[in-house]
PDB file of N, CA and C in Angstrom:
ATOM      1  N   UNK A   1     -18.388  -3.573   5.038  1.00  0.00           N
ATOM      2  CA  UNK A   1     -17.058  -3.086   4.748  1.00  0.00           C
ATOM      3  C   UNK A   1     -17.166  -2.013   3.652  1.00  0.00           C
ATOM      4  N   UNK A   2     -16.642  -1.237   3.803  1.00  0.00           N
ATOM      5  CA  UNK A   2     -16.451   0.325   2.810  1.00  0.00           C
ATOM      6  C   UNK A   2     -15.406   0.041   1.902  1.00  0.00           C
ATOM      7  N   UNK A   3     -15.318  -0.150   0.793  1.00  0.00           N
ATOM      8  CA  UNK A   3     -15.163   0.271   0.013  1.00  0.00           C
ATOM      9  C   UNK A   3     -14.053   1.306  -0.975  1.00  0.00           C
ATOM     10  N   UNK A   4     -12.824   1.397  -0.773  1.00  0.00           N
ATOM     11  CA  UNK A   4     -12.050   1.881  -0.455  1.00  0.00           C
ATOM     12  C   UNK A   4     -12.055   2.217  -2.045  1.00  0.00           C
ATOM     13  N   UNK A   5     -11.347   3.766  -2.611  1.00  0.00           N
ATOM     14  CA  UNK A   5     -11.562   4.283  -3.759  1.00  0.00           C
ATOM     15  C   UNK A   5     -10.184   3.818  -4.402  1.00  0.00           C
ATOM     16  N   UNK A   6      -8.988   3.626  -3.845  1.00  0.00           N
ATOM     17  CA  UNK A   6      -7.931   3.170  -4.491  1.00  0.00           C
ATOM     18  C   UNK A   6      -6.708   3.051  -3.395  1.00  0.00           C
ATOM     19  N   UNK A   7      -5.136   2.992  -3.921  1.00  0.00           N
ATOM     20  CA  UNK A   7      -4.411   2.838  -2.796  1.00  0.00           C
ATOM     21  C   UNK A   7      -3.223   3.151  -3.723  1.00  0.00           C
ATOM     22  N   UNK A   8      -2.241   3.591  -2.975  1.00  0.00           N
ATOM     23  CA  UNK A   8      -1.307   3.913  -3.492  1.00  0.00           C
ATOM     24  C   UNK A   8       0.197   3.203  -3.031  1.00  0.00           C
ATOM     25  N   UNK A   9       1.356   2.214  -2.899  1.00  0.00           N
ATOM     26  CA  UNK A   9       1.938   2.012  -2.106  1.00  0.00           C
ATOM     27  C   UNK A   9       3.662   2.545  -3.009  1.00  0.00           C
ATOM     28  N   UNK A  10       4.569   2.624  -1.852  1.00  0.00           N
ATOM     29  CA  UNK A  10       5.324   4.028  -2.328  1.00  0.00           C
ATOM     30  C   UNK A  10       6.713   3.722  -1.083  1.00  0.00           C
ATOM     31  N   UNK A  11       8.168   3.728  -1.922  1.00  0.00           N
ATOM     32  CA  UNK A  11       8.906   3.299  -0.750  1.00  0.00           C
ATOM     33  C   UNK A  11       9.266   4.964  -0.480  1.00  0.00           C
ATOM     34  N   UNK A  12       9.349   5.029   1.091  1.00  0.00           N
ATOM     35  CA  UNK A  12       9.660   6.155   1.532  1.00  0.00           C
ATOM     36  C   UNK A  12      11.054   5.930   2.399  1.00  0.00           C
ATOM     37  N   UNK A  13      12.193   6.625   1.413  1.00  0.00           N
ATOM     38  CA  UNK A  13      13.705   6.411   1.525  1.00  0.00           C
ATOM     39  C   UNK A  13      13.970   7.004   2.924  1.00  0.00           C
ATOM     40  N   UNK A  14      13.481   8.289   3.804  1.00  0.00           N
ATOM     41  CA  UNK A  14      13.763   9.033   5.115  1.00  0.00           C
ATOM     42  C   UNK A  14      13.303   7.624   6.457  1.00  0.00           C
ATOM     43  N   UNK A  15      12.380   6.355   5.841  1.00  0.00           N
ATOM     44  CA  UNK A  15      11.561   5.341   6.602  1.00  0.00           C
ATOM     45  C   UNK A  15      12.285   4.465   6.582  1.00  0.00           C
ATOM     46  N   UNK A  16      12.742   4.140   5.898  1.00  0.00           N
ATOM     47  CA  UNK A  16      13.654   2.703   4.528  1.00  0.00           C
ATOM     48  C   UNK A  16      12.616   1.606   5.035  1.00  0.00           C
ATOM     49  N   UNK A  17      11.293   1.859   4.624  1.00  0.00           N
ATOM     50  CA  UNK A  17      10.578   1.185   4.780  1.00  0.00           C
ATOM     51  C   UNK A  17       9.080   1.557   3.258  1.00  0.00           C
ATOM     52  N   UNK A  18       8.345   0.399   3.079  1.00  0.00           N
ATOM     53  CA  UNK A  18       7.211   0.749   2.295  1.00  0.00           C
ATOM     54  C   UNK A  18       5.750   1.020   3.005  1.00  0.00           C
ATOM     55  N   UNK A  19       5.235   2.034   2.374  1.00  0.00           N
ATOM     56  CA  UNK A  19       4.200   2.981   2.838  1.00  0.00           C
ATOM     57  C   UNK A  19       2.799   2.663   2.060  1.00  0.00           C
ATOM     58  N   UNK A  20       1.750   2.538   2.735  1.00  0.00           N
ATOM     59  CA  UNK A  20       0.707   2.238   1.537  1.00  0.00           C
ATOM     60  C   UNK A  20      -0.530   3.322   2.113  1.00  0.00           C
ATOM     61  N   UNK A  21      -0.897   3.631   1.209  1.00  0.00           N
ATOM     62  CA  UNK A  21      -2.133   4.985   1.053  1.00  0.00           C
ATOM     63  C   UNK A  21      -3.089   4.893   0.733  1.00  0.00           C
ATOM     64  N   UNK A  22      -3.930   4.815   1.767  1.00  0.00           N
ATOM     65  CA  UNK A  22      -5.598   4.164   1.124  1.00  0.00           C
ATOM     66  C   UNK A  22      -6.260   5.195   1.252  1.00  0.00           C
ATOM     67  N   UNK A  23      -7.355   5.617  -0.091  1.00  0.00           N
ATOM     68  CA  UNK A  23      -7.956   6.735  -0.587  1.00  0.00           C
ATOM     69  C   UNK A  23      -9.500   5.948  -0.443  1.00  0.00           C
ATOM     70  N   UNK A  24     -10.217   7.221   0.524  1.00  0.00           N
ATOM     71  CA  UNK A  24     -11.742   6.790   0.084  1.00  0.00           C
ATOM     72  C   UNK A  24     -12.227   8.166   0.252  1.00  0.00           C
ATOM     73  N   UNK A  25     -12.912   8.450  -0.830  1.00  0.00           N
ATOM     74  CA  UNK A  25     -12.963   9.737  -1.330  1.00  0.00           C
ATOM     75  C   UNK A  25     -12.102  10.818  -0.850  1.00  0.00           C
ATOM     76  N   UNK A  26     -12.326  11.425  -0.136  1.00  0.00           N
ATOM     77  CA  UNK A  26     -10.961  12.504   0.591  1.00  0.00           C
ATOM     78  C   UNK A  26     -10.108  12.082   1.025  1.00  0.00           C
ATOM     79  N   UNK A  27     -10.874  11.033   2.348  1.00  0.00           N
ATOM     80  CA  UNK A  27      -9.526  10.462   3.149  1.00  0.00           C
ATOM     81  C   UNK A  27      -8.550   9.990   2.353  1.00  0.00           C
ATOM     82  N   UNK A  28      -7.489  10.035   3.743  1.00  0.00           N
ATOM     83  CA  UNK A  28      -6.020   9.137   3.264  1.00  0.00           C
ATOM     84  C   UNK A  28      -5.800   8.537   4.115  1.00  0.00           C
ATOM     85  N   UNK A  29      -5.438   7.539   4.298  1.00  0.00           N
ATOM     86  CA  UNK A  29      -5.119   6.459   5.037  1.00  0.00           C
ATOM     87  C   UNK A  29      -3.559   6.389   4.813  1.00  0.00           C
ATOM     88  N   UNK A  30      -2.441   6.607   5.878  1.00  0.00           N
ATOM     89  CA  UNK A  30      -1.394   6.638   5.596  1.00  0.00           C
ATOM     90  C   UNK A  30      -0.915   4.835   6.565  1.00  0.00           C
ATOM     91  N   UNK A  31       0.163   3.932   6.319  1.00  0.00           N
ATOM     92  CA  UNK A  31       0.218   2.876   7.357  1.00  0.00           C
ATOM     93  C   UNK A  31       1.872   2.399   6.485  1.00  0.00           C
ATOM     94  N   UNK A  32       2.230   2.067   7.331  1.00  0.00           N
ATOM     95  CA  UNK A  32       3.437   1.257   6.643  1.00  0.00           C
ATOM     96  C   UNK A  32       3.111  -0.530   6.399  1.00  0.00           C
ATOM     97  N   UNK A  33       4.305  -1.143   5.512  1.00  0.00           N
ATOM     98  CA  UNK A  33       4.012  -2.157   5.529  1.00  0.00           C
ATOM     99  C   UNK A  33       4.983  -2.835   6.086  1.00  0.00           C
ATOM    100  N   UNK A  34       4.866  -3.057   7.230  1.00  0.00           N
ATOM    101  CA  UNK A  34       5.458  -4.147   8.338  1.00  0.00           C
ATOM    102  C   UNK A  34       6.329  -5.544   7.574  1.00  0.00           C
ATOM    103  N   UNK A  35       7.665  -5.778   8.312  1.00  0.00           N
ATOM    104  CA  UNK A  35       8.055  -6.825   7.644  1.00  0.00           C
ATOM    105  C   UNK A  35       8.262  -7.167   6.221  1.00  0.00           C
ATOM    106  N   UNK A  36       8.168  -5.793   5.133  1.00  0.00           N
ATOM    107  CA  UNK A  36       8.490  -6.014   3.663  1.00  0.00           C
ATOM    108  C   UNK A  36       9.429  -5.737   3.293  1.00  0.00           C
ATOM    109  N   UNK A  37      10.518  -6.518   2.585  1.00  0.00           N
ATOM    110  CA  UNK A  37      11.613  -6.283   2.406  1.00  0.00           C
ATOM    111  C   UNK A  37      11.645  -5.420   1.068  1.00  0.00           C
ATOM    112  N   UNK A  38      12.915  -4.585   1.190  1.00  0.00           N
ATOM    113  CA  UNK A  38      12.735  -3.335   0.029  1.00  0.00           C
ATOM    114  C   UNK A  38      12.896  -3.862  -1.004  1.00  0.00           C
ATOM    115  N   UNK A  39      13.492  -4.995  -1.376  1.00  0.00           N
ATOM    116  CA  UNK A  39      13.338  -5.598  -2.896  1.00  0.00           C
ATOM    117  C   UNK A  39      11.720  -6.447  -3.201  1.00  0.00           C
ATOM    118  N   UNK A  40      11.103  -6.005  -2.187  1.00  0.00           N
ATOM    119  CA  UNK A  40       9.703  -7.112  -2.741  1.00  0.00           C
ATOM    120  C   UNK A  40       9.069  -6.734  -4.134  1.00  0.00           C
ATOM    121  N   UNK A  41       8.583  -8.407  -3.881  1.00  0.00           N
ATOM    122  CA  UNK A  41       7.658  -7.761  -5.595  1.00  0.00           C
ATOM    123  C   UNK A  41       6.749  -7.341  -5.626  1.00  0.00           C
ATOM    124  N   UNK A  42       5.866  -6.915  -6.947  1.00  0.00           N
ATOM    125  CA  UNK A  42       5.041  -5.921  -6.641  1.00  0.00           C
ATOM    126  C   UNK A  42       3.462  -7.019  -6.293  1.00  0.00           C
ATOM    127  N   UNK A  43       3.379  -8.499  -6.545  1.00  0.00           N
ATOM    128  CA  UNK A  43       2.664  -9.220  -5.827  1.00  0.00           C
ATOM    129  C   UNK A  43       2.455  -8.888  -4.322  1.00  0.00           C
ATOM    130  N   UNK A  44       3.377  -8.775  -3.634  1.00  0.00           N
ATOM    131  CA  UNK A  44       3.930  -8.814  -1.905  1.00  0.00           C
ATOM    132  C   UNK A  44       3.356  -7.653  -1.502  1.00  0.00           C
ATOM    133  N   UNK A  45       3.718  -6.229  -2.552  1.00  0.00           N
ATOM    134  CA  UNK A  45       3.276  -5.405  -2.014  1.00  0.00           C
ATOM    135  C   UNK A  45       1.811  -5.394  -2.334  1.00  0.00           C
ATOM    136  N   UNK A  46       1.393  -5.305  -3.166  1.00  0.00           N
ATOM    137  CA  UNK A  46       0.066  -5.287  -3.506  1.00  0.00           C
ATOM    138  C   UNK A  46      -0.664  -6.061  -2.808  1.00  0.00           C
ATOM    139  N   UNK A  47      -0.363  -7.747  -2.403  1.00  0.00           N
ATOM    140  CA  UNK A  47      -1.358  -7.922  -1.295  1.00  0.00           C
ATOM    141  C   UNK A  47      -1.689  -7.020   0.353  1.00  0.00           C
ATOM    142  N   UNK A  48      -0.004  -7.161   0.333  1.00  0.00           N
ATOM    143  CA  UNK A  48      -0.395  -6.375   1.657  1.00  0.00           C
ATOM    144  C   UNK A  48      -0.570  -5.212   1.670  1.00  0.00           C
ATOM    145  N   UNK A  49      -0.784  -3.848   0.534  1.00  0.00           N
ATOM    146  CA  UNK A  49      -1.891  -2.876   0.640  1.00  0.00           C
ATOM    147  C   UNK A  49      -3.662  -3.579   0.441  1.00  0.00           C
ATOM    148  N   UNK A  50      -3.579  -4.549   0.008  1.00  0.00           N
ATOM    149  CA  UNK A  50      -4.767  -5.122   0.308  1.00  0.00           C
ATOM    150  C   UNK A  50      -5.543  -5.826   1.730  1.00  0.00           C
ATOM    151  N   UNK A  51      -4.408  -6.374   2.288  1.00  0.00           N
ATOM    152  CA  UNK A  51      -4.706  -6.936   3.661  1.00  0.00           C
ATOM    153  C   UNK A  51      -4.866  -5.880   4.902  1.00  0.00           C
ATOM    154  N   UNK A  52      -3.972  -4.395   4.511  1.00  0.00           N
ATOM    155  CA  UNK A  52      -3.670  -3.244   5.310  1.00  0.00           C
ATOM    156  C   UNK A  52      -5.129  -2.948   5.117  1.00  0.00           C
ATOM    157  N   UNK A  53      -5.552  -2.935   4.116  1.00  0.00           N
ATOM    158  CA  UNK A  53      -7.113  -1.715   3.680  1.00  0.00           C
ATOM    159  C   UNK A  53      -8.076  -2.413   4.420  1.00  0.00           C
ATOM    160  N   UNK A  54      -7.952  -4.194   4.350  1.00  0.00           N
ATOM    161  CA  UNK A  54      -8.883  -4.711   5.067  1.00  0.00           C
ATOM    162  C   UNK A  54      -8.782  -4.755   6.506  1.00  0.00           C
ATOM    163  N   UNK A  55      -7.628  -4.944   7.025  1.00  0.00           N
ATOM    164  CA  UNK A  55      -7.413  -4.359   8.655  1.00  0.00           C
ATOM    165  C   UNK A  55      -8.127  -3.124   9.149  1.00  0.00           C
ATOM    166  N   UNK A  56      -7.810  -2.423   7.820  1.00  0.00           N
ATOM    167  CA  UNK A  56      -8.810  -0.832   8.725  1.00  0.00           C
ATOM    168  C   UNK A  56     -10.160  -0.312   7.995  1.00  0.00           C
ATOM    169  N   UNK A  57     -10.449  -1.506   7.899  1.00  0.00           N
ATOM    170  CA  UNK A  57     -12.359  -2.078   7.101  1.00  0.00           C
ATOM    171  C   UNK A  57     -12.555  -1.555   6.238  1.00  0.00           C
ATOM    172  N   UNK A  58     -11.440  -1.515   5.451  1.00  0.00           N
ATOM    173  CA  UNK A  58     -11.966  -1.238   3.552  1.00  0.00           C
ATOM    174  C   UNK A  58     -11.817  -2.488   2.676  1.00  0.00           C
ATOM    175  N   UNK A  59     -12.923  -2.583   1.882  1.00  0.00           N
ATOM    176  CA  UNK A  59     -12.464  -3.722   0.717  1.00  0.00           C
ATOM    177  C   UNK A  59     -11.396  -2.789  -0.341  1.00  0.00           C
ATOM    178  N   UNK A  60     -10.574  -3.317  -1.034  1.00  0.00           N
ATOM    179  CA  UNK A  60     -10.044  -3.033  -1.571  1.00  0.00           C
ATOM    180  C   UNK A  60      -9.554  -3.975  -2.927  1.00  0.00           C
ATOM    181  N   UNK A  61      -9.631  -4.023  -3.735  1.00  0.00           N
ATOM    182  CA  UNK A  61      -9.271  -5.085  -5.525  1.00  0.00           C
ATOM    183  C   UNK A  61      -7.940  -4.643  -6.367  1.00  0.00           C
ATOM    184  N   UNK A  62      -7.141  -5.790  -6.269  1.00  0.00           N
ATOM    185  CA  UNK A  62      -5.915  -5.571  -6.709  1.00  0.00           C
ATOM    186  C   UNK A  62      -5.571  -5.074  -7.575  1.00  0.00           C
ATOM    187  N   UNK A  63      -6.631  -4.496  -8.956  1.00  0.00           N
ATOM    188  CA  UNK A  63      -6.468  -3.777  -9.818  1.00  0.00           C
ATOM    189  C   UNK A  63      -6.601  -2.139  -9.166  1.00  0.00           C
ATOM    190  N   UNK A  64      -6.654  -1.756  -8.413  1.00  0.00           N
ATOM    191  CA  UNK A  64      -6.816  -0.702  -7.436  1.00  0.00           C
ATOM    192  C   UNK A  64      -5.912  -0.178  -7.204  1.00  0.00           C
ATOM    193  N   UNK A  65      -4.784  -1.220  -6.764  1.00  0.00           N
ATOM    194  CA  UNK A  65      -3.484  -0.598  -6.147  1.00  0.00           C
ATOM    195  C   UNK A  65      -2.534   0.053  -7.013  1.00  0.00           C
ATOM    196  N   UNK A  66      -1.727   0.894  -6.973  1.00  0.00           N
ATOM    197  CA  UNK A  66      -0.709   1.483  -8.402  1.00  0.00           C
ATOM    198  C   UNK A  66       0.388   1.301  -6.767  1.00  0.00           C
ATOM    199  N   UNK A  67       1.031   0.462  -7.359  1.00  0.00           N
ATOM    200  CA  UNK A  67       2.522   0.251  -7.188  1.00  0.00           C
ATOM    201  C   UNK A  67       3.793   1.354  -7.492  1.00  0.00           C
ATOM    202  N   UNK A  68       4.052   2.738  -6.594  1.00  0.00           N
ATOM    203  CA  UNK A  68       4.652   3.521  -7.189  1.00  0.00           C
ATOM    204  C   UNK A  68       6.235   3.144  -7.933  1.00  0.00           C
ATOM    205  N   UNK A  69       6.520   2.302  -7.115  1.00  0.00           N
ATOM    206  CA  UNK A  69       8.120   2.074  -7.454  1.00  0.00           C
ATOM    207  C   UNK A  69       8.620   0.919  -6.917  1.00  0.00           C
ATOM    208  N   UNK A  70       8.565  -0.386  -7.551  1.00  0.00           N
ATOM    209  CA  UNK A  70       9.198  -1.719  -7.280  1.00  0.00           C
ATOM    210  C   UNK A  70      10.342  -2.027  -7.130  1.00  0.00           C
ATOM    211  N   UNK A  71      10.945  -0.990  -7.754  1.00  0.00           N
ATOM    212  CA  UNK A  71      12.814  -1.206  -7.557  1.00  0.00           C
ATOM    213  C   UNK A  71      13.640   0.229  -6.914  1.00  0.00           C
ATOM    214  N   UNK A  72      13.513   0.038  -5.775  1.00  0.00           N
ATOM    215  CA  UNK A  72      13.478   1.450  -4.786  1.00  0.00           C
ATOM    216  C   UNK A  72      15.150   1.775  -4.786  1.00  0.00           C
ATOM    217  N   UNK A  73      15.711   2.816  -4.861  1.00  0.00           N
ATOM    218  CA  UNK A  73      17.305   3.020  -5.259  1.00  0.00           C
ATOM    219  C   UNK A  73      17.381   3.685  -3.577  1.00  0.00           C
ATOM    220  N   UNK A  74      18.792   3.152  -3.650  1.00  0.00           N
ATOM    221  CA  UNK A  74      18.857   3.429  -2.065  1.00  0.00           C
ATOM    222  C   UNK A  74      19.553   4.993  -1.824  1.00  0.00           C
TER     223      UNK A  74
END
């Protein structure tokens, strides 16, 4: 499993859904996160940019993730 350089997850208001961004060196990995409700916490999200990175065979460590915005304004 590779190794993933970081991740970014980010609510995108045009989606009304949350977006998570997995960085390994250049790449970007763009994916939504399925089933997360827009008030989640930033636990919820952060695993599942972790479970997303491992779906598409990156390890990824929860100190990794930067949580852009937990309380998304509608």
């Amino acid at each position: 499993m590779l190794r993933a350089t970081n991740a970014k997850v980010a609510w995108d208001p045009s989606k009304k859904r949350w977006q998570v961004q997995i960085h390994f060196g250049l790449e970007v990995i763009k994916r939504a996160l399925q089933k997360v409700e827009q008030n989640a916490s930033e636990d919820v999200l952060r695993n599942g940019a972790i479970q997303t990175a491992k779906d598409e065979g990156y390890d990824l460590q929860a100190e990794q993730v930067v949580i852009e915005s937990s309380v998304p304004t509608s």
